[in-house]
C-alpha atoms as a PDB file:
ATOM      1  CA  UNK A   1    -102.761  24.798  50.114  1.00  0.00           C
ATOM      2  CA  UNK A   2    -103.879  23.909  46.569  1.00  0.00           C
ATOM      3  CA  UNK A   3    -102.778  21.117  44.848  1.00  0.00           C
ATOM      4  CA  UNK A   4    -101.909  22.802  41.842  1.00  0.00           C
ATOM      5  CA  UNK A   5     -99.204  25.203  43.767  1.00  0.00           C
ATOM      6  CA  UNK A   6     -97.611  22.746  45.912  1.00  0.00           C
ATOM      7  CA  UNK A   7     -96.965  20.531  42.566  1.00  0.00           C
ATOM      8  CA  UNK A   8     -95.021  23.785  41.430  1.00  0.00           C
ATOM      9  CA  UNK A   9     -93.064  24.055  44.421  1.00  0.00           C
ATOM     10  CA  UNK A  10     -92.309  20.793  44.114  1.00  0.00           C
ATOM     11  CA  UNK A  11     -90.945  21.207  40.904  1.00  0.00           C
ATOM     12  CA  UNK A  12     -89.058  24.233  41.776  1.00  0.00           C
ATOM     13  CA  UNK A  13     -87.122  22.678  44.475  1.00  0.00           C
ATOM     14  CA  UNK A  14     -86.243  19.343  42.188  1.00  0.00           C
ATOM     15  CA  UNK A  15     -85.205  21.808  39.772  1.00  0.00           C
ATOM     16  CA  UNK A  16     -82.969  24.095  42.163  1.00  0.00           C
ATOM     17  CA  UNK A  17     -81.246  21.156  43.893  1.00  0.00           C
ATOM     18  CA  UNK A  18     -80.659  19.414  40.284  1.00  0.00           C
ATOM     19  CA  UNK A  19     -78.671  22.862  39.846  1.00  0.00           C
ATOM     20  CA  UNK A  20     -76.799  23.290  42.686  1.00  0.00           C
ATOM     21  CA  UNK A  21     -76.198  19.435  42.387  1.00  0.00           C
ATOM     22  CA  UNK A  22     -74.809  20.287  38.635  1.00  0.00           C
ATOM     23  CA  UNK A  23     -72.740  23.570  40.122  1.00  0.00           C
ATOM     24  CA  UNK A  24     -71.344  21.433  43.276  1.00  0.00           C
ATOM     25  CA  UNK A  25     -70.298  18.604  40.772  1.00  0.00           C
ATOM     26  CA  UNK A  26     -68.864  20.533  37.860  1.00  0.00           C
ATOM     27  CA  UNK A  27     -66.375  22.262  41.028  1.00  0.00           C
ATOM     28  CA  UNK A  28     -65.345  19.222  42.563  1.00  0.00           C
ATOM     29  CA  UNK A  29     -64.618  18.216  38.857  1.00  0.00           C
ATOM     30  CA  UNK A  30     -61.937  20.767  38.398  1.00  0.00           C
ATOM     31  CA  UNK A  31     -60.773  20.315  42.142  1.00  0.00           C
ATOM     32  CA  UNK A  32     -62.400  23.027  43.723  1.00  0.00           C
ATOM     33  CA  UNK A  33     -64.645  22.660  46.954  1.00  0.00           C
ATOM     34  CA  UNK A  34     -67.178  25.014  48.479  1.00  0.00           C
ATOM     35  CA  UNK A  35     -64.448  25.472  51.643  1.00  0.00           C
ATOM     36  CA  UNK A  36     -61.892  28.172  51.837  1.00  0.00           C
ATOM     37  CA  UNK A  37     -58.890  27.028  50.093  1.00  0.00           C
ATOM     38  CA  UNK A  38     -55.733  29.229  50.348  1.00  0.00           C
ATOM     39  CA  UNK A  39     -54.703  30.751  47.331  1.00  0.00           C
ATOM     40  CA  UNK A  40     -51.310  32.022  46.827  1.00  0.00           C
ATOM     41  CA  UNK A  41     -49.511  34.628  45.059  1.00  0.00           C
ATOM     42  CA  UNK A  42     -45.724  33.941  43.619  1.00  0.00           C
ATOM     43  CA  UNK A  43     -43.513  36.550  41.808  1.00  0.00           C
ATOM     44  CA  UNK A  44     -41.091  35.200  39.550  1.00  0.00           C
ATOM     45  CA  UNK A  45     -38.999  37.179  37.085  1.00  0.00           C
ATOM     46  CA  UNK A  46     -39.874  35.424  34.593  1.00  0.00           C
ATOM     47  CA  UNK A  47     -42.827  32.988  33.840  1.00  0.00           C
ATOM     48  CA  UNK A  48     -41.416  30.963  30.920  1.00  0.00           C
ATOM     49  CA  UNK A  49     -44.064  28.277  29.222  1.00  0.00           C
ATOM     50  CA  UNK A  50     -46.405  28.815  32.345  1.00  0.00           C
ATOM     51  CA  UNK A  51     -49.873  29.424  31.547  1.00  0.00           C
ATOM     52  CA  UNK A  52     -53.529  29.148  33.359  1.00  0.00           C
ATOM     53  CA  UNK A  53     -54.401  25.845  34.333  1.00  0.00           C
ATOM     54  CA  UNK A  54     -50.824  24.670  34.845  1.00  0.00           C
ATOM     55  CA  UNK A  55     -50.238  22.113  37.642  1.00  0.00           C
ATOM     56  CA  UNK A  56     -49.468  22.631  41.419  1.00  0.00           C
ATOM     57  CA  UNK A  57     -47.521  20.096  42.459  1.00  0.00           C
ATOM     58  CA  UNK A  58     -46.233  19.633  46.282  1.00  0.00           C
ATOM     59  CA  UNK A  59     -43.922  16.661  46.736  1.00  0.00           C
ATOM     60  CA  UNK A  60     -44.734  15.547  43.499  1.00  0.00           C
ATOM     61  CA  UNK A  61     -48.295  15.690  44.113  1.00  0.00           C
ATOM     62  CA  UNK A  62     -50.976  17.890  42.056  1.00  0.00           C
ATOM     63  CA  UNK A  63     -52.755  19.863  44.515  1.00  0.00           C
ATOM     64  CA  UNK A  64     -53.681  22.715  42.669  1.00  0.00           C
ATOM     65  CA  UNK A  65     -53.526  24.361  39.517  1.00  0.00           C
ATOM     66  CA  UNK A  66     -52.519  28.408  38.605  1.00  0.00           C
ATOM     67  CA  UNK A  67     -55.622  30.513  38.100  1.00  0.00           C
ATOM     68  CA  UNK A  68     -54.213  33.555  36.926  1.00  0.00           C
ATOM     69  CA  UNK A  69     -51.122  35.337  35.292  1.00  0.00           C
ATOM     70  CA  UNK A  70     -50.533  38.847  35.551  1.00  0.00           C
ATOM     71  CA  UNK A  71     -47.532  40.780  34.387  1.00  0.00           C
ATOM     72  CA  UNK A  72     -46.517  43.984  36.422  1.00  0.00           C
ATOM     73  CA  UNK A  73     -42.810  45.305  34.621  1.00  0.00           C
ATOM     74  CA  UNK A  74     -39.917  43.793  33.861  1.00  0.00           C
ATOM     75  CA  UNK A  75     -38.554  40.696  35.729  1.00  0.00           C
ATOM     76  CA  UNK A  76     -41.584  41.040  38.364  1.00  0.00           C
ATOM     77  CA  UNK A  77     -44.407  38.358  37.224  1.00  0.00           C
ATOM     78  CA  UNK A  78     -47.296  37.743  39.455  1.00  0.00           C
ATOM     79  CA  UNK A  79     -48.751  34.220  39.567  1.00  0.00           C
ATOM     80  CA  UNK A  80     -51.818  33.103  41.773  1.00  0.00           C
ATOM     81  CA  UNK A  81     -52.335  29.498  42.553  1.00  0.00           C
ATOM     82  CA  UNK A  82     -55.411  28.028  43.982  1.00  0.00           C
ATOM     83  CA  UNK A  83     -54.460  25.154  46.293  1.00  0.00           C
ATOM     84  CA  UNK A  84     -56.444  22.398  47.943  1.00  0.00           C
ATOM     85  CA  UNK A  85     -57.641  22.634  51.336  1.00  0.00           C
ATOM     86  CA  UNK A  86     -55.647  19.959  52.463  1.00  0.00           C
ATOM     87  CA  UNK A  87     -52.259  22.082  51.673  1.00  0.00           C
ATOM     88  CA  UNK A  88     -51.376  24.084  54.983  1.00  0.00           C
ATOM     89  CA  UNK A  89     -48.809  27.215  53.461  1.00  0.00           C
ATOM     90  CA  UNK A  90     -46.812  28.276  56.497  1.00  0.00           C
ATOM     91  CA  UNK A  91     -44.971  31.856  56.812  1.00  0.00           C
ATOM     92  CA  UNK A  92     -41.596  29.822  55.244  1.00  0.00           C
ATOM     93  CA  UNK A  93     -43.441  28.724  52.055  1.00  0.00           C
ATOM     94  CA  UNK A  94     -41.433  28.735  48.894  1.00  0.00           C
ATOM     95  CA  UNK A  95     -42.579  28.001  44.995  1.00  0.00           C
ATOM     96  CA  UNK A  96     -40.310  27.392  42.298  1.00  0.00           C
ATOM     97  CA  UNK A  97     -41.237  27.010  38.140  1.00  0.00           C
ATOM     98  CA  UNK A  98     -39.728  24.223  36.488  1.00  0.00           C
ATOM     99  CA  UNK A  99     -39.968  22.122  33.328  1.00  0.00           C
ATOM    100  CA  UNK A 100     -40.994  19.238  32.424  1.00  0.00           C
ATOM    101  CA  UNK A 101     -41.002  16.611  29.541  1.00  0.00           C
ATOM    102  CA  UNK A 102     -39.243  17.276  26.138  1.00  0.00           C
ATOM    103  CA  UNK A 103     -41.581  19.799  25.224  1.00  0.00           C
ATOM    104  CA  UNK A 104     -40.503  21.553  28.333  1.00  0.00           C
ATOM    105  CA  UNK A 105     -44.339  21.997  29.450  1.00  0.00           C
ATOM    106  CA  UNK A 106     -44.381  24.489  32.888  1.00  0.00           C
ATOM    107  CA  UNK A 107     -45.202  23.074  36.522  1.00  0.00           C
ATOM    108  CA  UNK A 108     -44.739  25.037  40.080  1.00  0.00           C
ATOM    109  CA  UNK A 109     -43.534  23.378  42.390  1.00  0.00           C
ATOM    110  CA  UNK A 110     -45.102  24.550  46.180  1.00  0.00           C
ATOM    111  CA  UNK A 111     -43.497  23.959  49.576  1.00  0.00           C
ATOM    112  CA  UNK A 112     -45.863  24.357  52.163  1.00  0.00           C
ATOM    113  CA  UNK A 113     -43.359  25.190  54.872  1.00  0.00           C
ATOM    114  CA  UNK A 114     -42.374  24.037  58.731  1.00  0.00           C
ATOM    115  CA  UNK A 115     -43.206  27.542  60.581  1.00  0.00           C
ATOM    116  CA  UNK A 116     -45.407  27.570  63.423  1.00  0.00           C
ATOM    117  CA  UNK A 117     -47.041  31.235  61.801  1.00  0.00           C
ATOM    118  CA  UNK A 118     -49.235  30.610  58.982  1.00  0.00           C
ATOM    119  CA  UNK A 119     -49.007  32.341  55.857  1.00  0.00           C
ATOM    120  CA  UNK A 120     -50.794  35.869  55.497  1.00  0.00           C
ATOM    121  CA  UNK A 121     -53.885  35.938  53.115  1.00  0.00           C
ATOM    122  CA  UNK A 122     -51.848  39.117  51.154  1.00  0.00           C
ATOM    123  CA  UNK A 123     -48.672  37.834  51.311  1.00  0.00           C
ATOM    124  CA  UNK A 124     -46.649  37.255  47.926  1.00  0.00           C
ATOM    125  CA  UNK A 125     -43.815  34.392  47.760  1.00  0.00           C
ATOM    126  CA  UNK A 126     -40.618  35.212  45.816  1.00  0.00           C
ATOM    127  CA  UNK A 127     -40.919  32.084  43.500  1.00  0.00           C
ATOM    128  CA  UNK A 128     -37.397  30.480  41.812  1.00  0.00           C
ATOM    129  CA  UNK A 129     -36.815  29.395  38.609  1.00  0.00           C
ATOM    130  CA  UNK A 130     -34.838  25.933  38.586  1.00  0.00           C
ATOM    131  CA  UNK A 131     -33.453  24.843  35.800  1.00  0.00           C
ATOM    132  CA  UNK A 132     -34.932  22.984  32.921  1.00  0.00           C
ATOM    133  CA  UNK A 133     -34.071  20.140  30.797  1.00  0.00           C
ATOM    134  CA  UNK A 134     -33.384  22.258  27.937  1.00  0.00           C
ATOM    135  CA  UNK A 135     -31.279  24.582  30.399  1.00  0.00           C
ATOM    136  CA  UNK A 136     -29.226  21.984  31.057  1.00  0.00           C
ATOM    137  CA  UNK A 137     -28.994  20.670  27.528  1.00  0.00           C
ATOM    138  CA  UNK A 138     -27.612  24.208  26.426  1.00  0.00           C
ATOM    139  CA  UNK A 139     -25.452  24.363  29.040  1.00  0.00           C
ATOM    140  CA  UNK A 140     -24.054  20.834  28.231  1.00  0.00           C
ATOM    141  CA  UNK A 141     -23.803  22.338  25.199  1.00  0.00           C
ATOM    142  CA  UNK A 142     -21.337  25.231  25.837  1.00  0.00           C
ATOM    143  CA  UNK A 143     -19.351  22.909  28.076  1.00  0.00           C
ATOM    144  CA  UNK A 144     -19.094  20.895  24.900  1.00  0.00           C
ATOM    145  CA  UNK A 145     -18.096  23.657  22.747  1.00  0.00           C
ATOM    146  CA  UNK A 146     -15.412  24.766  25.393  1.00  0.00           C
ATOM    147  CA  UNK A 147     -14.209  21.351  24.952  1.00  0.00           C
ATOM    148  CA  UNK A 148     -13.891  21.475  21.496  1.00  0.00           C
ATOM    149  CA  UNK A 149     -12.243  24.803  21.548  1.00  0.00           C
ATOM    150  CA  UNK A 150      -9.737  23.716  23.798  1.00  0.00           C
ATOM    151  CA  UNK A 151      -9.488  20.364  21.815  1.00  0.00           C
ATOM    152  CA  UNK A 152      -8.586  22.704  18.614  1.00  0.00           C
ATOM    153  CA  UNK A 153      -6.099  25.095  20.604  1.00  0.00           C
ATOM    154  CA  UNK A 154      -4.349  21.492  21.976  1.00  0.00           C
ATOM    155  CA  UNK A 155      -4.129  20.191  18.080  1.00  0.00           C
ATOM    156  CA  UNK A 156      -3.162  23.810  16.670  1.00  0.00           C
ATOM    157  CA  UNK A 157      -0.017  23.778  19.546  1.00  0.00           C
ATOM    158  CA  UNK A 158       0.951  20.227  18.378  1.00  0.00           C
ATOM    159  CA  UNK A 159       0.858  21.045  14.982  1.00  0.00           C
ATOM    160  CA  UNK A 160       2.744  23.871  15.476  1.00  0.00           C
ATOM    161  CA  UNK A 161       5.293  22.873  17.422  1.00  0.00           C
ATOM    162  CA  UNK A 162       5.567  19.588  14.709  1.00  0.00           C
ATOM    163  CA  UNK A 163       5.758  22.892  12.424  1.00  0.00           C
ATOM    164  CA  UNK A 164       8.514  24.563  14.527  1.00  0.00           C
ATOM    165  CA  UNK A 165      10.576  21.306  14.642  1.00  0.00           C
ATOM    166  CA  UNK A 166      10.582  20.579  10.817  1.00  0.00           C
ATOM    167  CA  UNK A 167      11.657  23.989   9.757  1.00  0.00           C
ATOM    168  CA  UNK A 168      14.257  23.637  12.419  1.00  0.00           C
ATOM    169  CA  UNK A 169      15.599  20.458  11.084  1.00  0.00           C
ATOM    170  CA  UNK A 170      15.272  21.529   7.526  1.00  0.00           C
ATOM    171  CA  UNK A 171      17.152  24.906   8.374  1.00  0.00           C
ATOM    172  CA  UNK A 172      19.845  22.122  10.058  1.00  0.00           C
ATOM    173  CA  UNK A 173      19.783  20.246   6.966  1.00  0.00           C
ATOM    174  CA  UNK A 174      20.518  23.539   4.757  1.00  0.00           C
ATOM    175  CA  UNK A 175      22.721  24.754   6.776  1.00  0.00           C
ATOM    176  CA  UNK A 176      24.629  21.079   6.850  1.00  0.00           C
ATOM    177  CA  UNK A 177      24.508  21.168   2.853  1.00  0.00           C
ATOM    178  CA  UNK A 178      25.450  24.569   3.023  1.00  0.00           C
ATOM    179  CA  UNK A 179      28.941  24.046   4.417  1.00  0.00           C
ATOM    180  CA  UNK A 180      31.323  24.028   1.669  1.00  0.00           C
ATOM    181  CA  UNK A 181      34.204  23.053   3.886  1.00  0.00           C
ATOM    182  CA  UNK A 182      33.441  20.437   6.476  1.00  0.00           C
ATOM    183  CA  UNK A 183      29.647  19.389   5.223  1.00  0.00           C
ATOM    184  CA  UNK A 184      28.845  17.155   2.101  1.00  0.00           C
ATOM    185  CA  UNK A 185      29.247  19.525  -0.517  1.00  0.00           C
ATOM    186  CA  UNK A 186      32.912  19.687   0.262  1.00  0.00           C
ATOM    187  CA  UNK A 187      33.317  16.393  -0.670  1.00  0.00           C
ATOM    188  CA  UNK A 188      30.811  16.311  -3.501  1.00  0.00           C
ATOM    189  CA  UNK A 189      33.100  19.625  -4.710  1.00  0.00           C
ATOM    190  CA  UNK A 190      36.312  16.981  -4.158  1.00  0.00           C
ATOM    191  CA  UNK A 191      34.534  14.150  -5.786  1.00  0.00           C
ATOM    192  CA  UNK A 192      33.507  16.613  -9.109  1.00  0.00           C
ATOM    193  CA  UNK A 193      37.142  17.818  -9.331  1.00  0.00           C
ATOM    194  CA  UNK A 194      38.460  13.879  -9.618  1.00  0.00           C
ATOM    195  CA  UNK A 195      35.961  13.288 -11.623  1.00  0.00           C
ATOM    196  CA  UNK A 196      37.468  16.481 -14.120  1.00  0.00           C
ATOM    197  CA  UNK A 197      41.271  15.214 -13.847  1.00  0.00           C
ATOM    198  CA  UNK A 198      39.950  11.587 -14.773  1.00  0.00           C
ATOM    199  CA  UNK A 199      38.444  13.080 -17.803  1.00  0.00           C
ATOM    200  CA  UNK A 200      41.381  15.502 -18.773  1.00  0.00           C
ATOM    201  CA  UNK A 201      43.603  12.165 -18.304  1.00  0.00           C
ATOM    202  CA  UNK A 202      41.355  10.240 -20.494  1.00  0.00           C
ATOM    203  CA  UNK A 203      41.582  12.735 -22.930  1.00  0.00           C
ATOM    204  CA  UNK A 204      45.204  13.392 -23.122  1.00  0.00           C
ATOM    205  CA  UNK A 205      45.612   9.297 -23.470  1.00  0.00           C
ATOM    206  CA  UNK A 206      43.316   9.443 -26.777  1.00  0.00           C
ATOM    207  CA  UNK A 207      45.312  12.433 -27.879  1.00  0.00           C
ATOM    208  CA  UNK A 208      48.418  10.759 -27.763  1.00  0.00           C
ATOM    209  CA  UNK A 209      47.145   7.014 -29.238  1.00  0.00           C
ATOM    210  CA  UNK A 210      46.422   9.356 -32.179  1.00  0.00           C
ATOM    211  CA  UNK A 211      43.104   7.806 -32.819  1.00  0.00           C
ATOM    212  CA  UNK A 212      42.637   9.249 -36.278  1.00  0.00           C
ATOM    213  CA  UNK A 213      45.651   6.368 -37.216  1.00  0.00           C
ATOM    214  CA  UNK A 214      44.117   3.866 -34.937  1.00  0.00           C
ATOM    215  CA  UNK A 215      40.971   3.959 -36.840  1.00  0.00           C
ATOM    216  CA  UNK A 216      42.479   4.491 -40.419  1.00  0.00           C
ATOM    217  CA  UNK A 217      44.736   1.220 -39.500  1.00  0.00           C
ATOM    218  CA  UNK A 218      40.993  -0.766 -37.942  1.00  0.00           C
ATOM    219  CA  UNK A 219      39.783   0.395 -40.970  1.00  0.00           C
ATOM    220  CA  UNK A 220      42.600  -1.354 -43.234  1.00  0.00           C
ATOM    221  CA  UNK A 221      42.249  -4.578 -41.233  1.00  0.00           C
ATOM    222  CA  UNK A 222      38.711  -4.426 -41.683  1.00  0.00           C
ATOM    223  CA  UNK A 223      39.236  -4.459 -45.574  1.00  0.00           C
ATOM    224  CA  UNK A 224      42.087  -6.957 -45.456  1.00  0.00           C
ATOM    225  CA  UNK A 225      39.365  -9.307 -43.742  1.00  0.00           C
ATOM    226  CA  UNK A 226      36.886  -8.860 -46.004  1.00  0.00           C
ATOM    227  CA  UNK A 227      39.011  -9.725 -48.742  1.00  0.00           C
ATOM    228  CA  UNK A 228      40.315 -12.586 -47.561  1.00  0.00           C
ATOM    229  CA  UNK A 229      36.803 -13.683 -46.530  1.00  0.00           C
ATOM    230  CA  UNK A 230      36.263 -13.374 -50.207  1.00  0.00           C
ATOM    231  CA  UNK A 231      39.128 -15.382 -51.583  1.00  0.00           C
ATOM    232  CA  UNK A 232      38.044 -17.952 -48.456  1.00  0.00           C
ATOM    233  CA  UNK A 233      34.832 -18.244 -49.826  1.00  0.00           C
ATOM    234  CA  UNK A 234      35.955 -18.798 -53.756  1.00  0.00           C
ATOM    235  CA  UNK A 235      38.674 -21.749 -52.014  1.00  0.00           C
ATOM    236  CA  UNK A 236      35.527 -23.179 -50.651  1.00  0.00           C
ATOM    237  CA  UNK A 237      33.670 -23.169 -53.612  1.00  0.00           C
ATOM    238  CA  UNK A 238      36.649 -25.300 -55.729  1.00  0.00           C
ATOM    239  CA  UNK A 239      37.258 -27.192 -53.053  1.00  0.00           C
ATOM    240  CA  UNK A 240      33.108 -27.811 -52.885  1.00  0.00           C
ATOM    241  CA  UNK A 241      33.963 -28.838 -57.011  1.00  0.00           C
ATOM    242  CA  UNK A 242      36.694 -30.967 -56.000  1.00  0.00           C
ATOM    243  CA  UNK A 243      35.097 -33.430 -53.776  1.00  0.00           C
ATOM    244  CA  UNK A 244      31.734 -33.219 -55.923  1.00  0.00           C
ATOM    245  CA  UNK A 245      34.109 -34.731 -58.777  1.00  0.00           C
ATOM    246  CA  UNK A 246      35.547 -36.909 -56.153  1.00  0.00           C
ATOM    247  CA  UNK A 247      31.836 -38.136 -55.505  1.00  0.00           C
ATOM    248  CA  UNK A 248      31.116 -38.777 -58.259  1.00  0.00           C
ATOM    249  CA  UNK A 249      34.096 -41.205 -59.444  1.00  0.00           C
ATOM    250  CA  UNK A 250      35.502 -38.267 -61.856  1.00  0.00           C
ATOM    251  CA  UNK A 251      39.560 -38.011 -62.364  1.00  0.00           C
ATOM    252  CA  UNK A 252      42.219 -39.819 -60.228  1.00  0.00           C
ATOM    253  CA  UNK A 253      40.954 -39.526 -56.728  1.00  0.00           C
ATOM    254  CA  UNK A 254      37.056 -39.981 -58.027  1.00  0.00           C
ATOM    255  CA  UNK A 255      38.512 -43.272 -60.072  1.00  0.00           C
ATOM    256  CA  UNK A 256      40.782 -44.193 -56.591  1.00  0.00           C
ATOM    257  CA  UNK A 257      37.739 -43.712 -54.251  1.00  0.00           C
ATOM    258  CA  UNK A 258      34.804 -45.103 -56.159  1.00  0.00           C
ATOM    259  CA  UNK A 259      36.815 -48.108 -58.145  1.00  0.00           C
ATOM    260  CA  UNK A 260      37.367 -51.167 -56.242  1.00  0.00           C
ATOM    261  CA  UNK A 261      39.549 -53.248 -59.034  1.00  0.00           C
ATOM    262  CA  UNK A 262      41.900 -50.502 -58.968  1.00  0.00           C
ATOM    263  CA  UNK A 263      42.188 -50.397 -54.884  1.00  0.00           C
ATOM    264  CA  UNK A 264      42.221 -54.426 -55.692  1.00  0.00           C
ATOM    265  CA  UNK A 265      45.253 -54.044 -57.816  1.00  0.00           C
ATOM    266  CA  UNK A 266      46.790 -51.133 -56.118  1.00  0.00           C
ATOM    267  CA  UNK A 267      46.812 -53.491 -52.794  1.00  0.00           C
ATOM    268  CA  UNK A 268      47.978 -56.502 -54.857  1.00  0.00           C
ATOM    269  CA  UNK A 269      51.040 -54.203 -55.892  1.00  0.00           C
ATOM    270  CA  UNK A 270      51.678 -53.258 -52.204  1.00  0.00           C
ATOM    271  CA  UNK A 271      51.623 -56.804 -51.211  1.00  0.00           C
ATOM    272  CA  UNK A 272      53.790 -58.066 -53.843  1.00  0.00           C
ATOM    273  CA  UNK A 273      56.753 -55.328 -52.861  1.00  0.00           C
ATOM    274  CA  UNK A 274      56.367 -56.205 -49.370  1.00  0.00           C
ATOM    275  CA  UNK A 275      57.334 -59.623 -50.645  1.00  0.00           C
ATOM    276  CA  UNK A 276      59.986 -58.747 -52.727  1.00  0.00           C
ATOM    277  CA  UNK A 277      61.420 -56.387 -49.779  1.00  0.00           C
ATOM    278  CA  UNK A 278      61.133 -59.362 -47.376  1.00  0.00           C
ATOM    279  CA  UNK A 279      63.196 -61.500 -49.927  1.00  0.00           C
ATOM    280  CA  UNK A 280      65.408 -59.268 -50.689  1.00  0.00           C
ATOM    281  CA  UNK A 281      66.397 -58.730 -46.577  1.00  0.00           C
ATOM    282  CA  UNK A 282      66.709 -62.811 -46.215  1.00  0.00           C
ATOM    283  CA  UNK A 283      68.662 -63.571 -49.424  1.00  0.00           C
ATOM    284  CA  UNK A 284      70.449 -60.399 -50.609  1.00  0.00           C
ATOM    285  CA  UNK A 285      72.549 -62.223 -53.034  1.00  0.00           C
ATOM    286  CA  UNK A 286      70.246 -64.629 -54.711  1.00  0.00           C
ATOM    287  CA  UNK A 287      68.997 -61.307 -57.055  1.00  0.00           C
ATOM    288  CA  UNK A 288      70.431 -62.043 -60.104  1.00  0.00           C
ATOM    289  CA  UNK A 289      70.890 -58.454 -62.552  1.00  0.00           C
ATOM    290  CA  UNK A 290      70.874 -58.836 -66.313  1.00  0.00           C
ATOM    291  CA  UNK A 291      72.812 -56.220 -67.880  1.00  0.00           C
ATOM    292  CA  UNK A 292      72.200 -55.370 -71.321  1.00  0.00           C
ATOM    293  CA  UNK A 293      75.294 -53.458 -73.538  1.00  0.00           C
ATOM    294  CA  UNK A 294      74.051 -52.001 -76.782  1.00  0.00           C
END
């Protein structure tokens, strides 16, 4: 064999392993082998936020992914998942689609089984849908609004029953009032009609005082008054005079309070009759009188 030629086929066979190398390792890459793994096909009514490449997870575990979504009519969706060789579906097998995460991203979950029949190649599980976070959420949410409602119709019954009571006592209350016999207007009625004969009594009492003369007569006193106020006044005014003149040593009294001889003499002269009287008592006939005839 040439040289030349078995260098080629040399070449040719680094290249075709390098290929199959590059094939085998992109596969085991996205989980797939070159042995038969089962794949499965799951109708659910509905497929939600599932989509190709979503997870396969059994017990938790990812062990394959969904490779296809087909839709066939209403409510009847047919998934196919592509499983690992290590997962063993049985003739019980059951899938169910749930969510995950806030976002509510798609997963199926795949139960192998416990049978002792394996599952048939063309078989097609009747897949569940189990409820999702947000499921839950809006159900938590009508339970919420149920409670609210009820909440409302349990405050709308108290209030109207506090409603229903206060009208009641108020229509009580009127009809107490109401009662012109036995309630409190009766005696408010009573009280208002004493009240009238204590006015018509006061009346008749200033009719007969005859008030017109009671107030003509005030009004005389009141003028009398002011007269004599007058002529007090003027009194007060002389008498002011009087004791000003008195002050100043003017006339008899002024001379008698502000001249000493003369209260001198005046007490000389009392003194010397007190003497005289005192004689006169001890010798009353030693006084001899000197009459003179003309």
């Amino acid at each position: 064999m040439d040289l030349h030629y078995k260098q080629e086929v040399t070449v040719g066979t680094l290249v075709l392993v390098g290929v199959l190398l590059f094939i085998g390792g992109s596969l085991w890459l996205q989980g797939k082998t070159f042995s038969r793994a089962p794949k499965i096909s799951v109708q659910f009514e509905d497929a939600g936020t599932l989509k190709r490449g979503s997870p396969v997870k059994v017990s938790g575990v990812t062990l394959g992914t969904v490779s296809d979504i087909t839709y066939q009519s209403y409510h009847k969706v047919l998934v196919r998942l592509d499983l690992q060789k290590i997962v063993n579906p049985r003739k019980d097998a059951a899938a169910s689609l749930a969510t995950v995460g806030l976002v509510a991203d798609a997963v199926v979950n795949f139960v192998p089984g416990s049978a002792s029949e394996p599952l048939p190649e063309n078989a097609i599980i009747t897949g569940t849908v189990e409820r999702g976070l947000m499921d839950m959420g809006g159900e938590i949410g009508n339970s919420v609004k149920e409670v609210l409602a009820n909440v409302k119709a349990i405050q709308f019954n108290e209030l109207t029953d506090n409603l229903n009571k206060t009208l009641t006592s108020f229509r009580k209350v009127a009809e107490l009032y109401g009662d012109t016999k036995n309630g409190p207007m009766s005696e408010l009625a009573g009280t208002m009609k004493r009240l009238q004969a204590v006015s018509a009594r006061i009346d008749s009492v200033l009719a007969e005082a005859k008030l017109a003369e009671t107030l003509h007569t005030a009004d005389s006193l009141m003028a009398n008054l002011s007269r004599l106020s007058t002529t007090a006044e003027g009194t007060a005014k002389q008498l002011n005079g009087i004791l000003g003149k008195i002050n100043k040593g003017e006339g008899t009294l002024g001379k008698f309070a502000s001249d000493t001889l003369f209260y001198d003499n005046a007490q000389r002269l009392v003194k010397s009759l007190q003497q005289f009287v005192d004689e006169l008592k001890k010798n009353p006939g030693k006084i001899g009188l000197t009459v003179k005839l003309f």
